[in-house]
Protein backbone atom coordinates (compact mmCIF):
# COMPACT_ATOMS: atom_id res chain seq x y z
CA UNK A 1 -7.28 -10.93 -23.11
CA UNK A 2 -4.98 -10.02 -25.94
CA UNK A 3 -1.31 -11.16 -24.98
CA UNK A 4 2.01 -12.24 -26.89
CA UNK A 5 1.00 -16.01 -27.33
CA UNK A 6 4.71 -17.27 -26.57
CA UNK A 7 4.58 -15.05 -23.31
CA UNK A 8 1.83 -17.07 -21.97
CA UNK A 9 2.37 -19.63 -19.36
CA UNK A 10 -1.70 -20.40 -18.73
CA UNK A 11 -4.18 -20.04 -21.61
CA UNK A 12 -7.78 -20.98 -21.50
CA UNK A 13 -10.66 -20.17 -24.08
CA UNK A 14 -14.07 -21.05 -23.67
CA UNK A 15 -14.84 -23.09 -20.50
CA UNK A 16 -17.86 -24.20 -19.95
CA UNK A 17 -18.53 -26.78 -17.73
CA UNK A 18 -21.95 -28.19 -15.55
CA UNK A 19 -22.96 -29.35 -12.76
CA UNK A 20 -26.91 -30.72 -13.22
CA UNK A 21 -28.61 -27.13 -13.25
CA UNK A 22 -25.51 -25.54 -12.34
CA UNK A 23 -23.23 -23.46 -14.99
CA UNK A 24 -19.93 -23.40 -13.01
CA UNK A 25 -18.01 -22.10 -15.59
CA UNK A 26 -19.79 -20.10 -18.71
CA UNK A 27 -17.25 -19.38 -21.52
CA UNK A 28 -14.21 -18.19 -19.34
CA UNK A 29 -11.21 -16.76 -21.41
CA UNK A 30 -8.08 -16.61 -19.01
CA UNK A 31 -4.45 -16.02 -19.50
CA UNK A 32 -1.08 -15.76 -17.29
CA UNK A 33 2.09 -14.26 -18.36
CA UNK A 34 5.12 -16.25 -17.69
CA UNK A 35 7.12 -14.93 -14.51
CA UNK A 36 4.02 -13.37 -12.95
CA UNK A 37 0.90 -13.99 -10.49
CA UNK A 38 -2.19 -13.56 -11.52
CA UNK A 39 -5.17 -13.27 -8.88
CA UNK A 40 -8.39 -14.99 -9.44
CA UNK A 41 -11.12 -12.81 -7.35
CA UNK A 42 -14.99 -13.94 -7.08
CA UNK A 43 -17.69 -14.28 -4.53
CA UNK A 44 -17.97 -17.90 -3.14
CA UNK A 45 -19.52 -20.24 -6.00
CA UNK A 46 -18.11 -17.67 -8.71
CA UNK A 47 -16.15 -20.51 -10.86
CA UNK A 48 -12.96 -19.99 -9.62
CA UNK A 49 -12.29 -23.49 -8.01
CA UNK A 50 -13.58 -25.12 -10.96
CA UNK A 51 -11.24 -23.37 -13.44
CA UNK A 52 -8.12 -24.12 -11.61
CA UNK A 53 -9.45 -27.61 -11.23
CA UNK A 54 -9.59 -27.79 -15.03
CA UNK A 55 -6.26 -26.15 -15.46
CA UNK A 56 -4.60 -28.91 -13.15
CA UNK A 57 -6.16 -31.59 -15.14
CA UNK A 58 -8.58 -32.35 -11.90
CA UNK A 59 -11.79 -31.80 -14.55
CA UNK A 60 -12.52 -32.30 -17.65
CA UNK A 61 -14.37 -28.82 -19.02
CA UNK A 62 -17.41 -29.57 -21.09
CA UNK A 63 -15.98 -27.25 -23.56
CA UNK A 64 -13.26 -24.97 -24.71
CA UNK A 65 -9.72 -25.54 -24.53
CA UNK A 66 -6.93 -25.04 -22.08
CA UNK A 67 -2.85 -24.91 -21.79
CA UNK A 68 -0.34 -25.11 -19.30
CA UNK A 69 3.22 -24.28 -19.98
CA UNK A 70 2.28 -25.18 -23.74
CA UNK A 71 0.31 -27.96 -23.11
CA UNK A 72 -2.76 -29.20 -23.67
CA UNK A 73 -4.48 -30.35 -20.39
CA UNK A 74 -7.15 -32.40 -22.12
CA UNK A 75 -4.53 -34.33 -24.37
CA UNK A 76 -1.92 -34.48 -22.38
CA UNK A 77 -3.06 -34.33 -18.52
CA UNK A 78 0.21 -36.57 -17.35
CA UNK A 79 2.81 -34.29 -19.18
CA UNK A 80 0.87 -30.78 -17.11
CA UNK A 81 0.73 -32.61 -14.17
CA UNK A 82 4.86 -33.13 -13.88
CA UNK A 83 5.25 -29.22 -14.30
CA UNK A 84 2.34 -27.35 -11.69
CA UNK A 85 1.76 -27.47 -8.22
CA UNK A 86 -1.39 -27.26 -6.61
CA UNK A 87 -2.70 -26.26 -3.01
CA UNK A 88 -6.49 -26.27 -3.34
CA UNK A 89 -8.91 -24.79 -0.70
CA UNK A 90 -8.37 -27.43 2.03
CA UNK A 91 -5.10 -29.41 3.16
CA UNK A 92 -4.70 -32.84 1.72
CA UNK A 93 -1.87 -34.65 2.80
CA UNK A 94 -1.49 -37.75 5.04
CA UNK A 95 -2.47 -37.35 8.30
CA UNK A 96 -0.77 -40.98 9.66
CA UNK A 97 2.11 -39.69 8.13
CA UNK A 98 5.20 -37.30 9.79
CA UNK A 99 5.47 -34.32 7.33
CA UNK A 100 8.93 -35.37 6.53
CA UNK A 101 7.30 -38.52 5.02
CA UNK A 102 4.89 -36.76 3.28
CA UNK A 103 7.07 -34.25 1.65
CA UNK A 104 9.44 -37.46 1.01
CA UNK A 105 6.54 -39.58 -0.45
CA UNK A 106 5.66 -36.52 -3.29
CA UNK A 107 9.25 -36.10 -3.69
CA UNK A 108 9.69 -40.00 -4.94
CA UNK A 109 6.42 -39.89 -6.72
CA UNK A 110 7.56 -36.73 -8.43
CA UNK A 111 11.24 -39.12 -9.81
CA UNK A 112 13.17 -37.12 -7.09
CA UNK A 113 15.89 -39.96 -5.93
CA UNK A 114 15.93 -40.75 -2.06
CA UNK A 115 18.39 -38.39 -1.14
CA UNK A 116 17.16 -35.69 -2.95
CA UNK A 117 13.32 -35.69 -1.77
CA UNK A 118 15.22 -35.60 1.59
CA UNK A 119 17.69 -32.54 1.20
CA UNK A 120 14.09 -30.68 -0.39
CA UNK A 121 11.76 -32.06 2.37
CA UNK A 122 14.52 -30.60 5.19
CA UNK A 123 14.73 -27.59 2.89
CA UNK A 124 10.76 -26.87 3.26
CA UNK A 125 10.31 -28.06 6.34
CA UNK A 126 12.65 -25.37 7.66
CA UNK A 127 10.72 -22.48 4.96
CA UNK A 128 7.63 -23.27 6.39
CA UNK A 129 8.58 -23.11 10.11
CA UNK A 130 8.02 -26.79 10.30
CA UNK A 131 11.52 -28.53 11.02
CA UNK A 132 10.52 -29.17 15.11
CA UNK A 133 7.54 -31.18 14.02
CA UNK A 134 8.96 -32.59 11.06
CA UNK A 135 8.92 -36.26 12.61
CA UNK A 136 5.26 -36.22 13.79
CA UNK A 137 2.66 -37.45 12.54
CA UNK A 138 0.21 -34.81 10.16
CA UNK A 139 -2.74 -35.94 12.44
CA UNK A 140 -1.13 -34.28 15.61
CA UNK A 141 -0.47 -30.89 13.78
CA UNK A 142 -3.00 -27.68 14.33
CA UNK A 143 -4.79 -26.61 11.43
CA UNK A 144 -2.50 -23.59 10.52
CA UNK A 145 0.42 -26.26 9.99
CA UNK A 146 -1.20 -28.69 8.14
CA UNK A 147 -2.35 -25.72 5.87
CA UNK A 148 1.83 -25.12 5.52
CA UNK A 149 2.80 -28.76 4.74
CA UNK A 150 0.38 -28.60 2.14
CA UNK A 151 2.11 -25.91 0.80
CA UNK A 152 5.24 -26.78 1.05
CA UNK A 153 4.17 -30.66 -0.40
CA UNK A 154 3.01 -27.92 -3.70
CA UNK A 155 6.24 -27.12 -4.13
CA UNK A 156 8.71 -30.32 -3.66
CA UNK A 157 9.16 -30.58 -7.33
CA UNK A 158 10.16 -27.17 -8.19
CA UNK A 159 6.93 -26.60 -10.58
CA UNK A 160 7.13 -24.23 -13.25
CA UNK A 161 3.49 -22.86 -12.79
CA UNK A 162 1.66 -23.05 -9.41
CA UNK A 163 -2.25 -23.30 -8.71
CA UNK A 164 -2.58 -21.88 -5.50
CA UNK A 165 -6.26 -21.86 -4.07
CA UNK A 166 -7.07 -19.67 -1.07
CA UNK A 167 -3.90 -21.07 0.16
CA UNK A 168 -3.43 -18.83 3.38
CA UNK A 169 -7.61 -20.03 4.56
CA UNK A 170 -6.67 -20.37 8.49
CA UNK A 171 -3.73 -18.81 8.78
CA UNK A 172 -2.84 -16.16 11.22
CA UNK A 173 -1.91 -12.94 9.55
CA UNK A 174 1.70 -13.34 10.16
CA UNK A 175 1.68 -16.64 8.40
CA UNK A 176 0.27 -15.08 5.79
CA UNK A 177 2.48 -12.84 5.19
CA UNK A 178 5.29 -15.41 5.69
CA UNK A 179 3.25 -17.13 2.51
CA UNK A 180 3.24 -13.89 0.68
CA UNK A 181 7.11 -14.11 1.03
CA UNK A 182 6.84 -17.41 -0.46
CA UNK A 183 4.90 -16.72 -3.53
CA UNK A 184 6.74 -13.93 -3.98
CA UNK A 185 10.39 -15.93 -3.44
CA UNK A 186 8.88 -19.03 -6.44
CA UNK A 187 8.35 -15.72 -9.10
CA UNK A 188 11.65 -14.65 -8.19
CA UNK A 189 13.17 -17.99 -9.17
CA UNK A 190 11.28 -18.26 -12.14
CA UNK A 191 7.74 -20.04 -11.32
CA UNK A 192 4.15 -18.42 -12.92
CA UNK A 193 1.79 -18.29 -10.23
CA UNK A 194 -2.20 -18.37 -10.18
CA UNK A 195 -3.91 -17.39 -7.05
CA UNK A 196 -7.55 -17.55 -5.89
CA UNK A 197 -8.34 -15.69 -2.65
CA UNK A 198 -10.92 -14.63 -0.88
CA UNK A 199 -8.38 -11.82 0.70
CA UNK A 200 -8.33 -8.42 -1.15
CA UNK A 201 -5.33 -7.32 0.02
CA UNK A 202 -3.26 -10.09 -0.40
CA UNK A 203 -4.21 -10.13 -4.50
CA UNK A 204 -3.46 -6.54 -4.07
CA UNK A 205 -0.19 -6.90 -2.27
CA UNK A 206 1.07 -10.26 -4.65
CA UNK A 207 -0.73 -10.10 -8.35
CA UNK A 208 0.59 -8.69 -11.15
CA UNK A 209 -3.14 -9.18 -12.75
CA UNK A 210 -5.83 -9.68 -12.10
CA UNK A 211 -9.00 -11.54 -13.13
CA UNK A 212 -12.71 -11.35 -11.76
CA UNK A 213 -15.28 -13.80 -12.26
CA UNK A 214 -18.52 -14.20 -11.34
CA UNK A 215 -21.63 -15.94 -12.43
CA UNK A 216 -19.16 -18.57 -14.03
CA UNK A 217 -17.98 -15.49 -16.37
CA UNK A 218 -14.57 -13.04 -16.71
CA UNK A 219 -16.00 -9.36 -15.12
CA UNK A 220 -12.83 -8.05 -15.79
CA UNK A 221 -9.29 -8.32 -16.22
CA UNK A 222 -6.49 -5.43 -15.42
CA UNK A 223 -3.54 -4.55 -13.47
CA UNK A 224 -5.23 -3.99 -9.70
CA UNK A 225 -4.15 -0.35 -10.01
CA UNK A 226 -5.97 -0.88 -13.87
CA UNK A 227 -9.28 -1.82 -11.99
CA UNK A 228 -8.64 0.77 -9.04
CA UNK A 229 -8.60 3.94 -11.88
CA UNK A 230 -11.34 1.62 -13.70
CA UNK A 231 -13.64 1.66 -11.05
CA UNK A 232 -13.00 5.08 -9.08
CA UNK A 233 -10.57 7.30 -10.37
CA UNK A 234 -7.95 9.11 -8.10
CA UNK A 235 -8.96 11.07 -5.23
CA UNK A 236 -6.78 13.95 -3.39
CA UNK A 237 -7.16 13.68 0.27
CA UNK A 238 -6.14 16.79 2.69
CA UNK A 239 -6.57 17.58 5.75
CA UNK A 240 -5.77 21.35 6.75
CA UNK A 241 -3.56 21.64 10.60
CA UNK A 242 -6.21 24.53 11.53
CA UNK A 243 -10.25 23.03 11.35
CA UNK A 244 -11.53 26.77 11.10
CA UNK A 245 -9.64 26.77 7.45
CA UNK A 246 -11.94 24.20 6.22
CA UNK A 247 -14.10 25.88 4.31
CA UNK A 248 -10.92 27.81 2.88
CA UNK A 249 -9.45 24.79 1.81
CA UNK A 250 -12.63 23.49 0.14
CA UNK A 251 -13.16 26.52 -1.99
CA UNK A 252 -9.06 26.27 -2.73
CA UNK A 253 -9.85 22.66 -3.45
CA UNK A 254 -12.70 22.50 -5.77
CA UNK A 255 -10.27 24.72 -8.50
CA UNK A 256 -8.27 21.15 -9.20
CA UNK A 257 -11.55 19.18 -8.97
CA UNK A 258 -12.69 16.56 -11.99
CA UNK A 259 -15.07 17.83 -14.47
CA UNK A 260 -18.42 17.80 -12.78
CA UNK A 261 -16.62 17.03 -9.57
CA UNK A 262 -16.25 19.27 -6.42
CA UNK A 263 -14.49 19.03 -3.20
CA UNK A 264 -16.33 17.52 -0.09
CA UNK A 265 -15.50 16.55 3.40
CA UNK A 266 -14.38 12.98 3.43
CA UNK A 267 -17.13 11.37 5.61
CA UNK A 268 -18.60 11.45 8.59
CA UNK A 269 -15.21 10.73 10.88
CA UNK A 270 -12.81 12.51 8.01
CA UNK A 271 -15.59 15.72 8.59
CA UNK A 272 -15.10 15.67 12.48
CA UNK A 273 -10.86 15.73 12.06
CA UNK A 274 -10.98 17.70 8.88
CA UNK A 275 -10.25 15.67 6.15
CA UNK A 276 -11.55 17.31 2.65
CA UNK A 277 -12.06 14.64 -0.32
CA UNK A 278 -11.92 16.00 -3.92
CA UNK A 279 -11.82 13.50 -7.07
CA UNK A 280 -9.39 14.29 -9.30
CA UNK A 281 -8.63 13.77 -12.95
CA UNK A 282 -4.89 13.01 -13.67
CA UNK A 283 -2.20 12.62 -10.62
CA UNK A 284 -0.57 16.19 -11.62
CA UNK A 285 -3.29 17.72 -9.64
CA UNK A 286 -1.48 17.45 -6.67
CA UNK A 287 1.33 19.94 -8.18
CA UNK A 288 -1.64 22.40 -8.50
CA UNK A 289 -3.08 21.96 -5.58
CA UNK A 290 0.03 22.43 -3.00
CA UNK A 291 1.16 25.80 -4.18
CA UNK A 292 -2.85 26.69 -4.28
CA UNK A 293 -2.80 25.90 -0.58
CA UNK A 294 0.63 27.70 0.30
CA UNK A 295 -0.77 30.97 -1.82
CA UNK A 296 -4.04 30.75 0.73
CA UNK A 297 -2.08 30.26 3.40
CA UNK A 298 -3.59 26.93 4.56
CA UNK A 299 -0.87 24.84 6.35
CA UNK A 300 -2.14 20.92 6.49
CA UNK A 301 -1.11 17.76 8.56
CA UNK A 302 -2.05 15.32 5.77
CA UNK A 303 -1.80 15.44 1.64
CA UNK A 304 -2.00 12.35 -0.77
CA UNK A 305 -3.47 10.97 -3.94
CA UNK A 306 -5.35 7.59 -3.32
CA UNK A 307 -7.31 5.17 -5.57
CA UNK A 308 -10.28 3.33 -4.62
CA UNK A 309 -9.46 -0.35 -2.22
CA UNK A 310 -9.49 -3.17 -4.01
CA UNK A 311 -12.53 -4.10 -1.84
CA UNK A 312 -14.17 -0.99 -3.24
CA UNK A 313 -13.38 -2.39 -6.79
CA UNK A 314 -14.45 -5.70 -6.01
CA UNK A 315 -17.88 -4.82 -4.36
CA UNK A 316 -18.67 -2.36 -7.62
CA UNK A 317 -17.95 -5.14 -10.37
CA UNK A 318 -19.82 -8.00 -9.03
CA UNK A 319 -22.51 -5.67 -7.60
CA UNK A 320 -23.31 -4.09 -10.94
CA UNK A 321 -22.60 -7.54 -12.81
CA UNK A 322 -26.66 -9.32 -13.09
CA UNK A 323 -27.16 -12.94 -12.25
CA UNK A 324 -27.91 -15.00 -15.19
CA UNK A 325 -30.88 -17.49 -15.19
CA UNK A 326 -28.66 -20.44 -14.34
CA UNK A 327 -25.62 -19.67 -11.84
CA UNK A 328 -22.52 -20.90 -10.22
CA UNK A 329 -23.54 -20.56 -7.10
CA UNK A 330 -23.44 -24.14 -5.62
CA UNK A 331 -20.72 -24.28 -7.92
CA UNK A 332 -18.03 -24.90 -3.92
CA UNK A 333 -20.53 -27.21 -2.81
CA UNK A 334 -20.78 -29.22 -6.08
CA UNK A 335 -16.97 -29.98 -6.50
């Protein structure tokens, strides 16, 4: 990951770290950009827990070396820990405490004065949808808004780079998307964000980057529409009004088709409403292909370019990616 050094709020090299037989993490190279988010994508037991817990100075890697905003989380674990914020997989805050208290209690610990940690506990309490049940006690809340508190108790003291890990695990999808307003809303204000999630779409929907491990080892790093044109290319997608000018449209088609390409009906439910799938090599084959259409006379209720699904992406790297002798696979269980 080549990247203007001063530009980089996260920089690891070389982390290795084990667990008995276990190689959680084997060599992983990792960077953020300042200002960004940058999704962390793996199967279950990849190595992506264990790298942010090194990052937030929660492990000690067995090699390589690691920064956060500058510094060094192996020489200087108490400076990182007073600029991040971290929500890992499962919430962690008081349960015999009311979430006001809780948010209160980080904001102290965190130097806020009294009054402060107050005005920012009210002010997250109310972000998170939380202000009703601010005065009871964690224990009494549901899952879904203990999962919230814990968010909100990541972000009391304004970090300047955020670990978030799975954070939206058991939350509805509107929630989730209430959290995707969230991460977005800390990038706008400044904060570097570094995501693990077990949710395509919501890397695709939030990261700027993206990084995929697996085996304990970087698969990949790109932009997700980088990994999308990686993986699959572009594909034009049409489906002609009339069905009886299918084949029409297929020969019509298969002119703007990728070297060694042709067109095809789309699958098995795209063939029984019509829809014709031909990959394509650039995304100016759609200017060729419209006026080839209009010349045949083929009139159509549906035209687009598309690249592969994240999902699609994801499934193809860490399907063609071998196991090595030793894996991370009990690497959730372990820590």
């Amino acid at each position: 990951m080549e990247d203007d050094m001063s530009d980089l709020v996260v920089r690891a090299e070389g982390l290795r770290k084990r667990f008995g037989k276990t190689q959680a993490l084997d060599g992983v190279d990792l960077s953020m950009r300042r200002g960004t988010v940058l999704g962390v994508l793996g199967p279950n037991g990849a190595g992506k827990t264990t790298a942010v817990r090194v990052l937030a100075t929660l492990l000690r890697p067995d090699e390589g070396t690691a920064e956060v905003a500058g510094i060094d989380v192996l020489k200087q674990p108490q400076r990182v820990r007073r600029r991040i914020g971290l929500t890992g997989q499962y919430a962690s805050v008081d349960e015999d405490l009311t979430g006001t208290q809780n948010l209160v209690l980080i904001g102290q610990l965190l130097d806020l004065t009294t009054r402060d940690a107050k005005r920012r506990a009210v002010e997250l309490l109310e972000w998170f949808d939380l202000t009703e049940a601010a005065g009871r006690p964690a224990k009494t809340y549901s899952g879904g808004m203990r999962r919230r508190l814990d968010l909100a108790a990541s972000l009391v003291g304004h970090p300047e780079v955020i670990f978030l890990d799975e954070p939206t695990t058991g939350l509805d999808p509107a929630k989730r998307e209430d959290m995707w307003g969230v991460v977005r809303s800390q990038v706008t204000q400044g904060a570097s964000v570094l995501l693990t999630t077990q949710y395509l779409e919501e890397a695709d929907a939030l990261a700027d980057e993206i990084v995929v491990i697996h085996h304990g080892r970087v698969i990949a790093f790109d932009t997700p529409d980088g990994l999308k044109r990686r993986v699959g290319g572009l594909t034009l997608r049409v489906r002609p009004s009339d069905p009886a000018r299918v084949p029409d449209a297929l020969r019509v088609l298969d002119a703007v088709a990728a070297p060694g390409t042709g067109a095809s009906m789309d699958d098995a439910a795209g063939a029984r409403r019509g829809a014709i799938s031909v990959p394509v090599a650039t995304d100016t084959a759609i200017d060729e292909a419209l006026p080839a259409l209009r010349r045949a006379g083929i009139e159509f209720s549906d035209l687009g370019l598309h690249l592969p699904s994240l999902d699609e992406v994801f499934h193809s790297l860490t399907e063609s990616t071998t196991a090595p002798q030793t894996t991370a696979a009990k690497e959730d269980e372990l820590v």
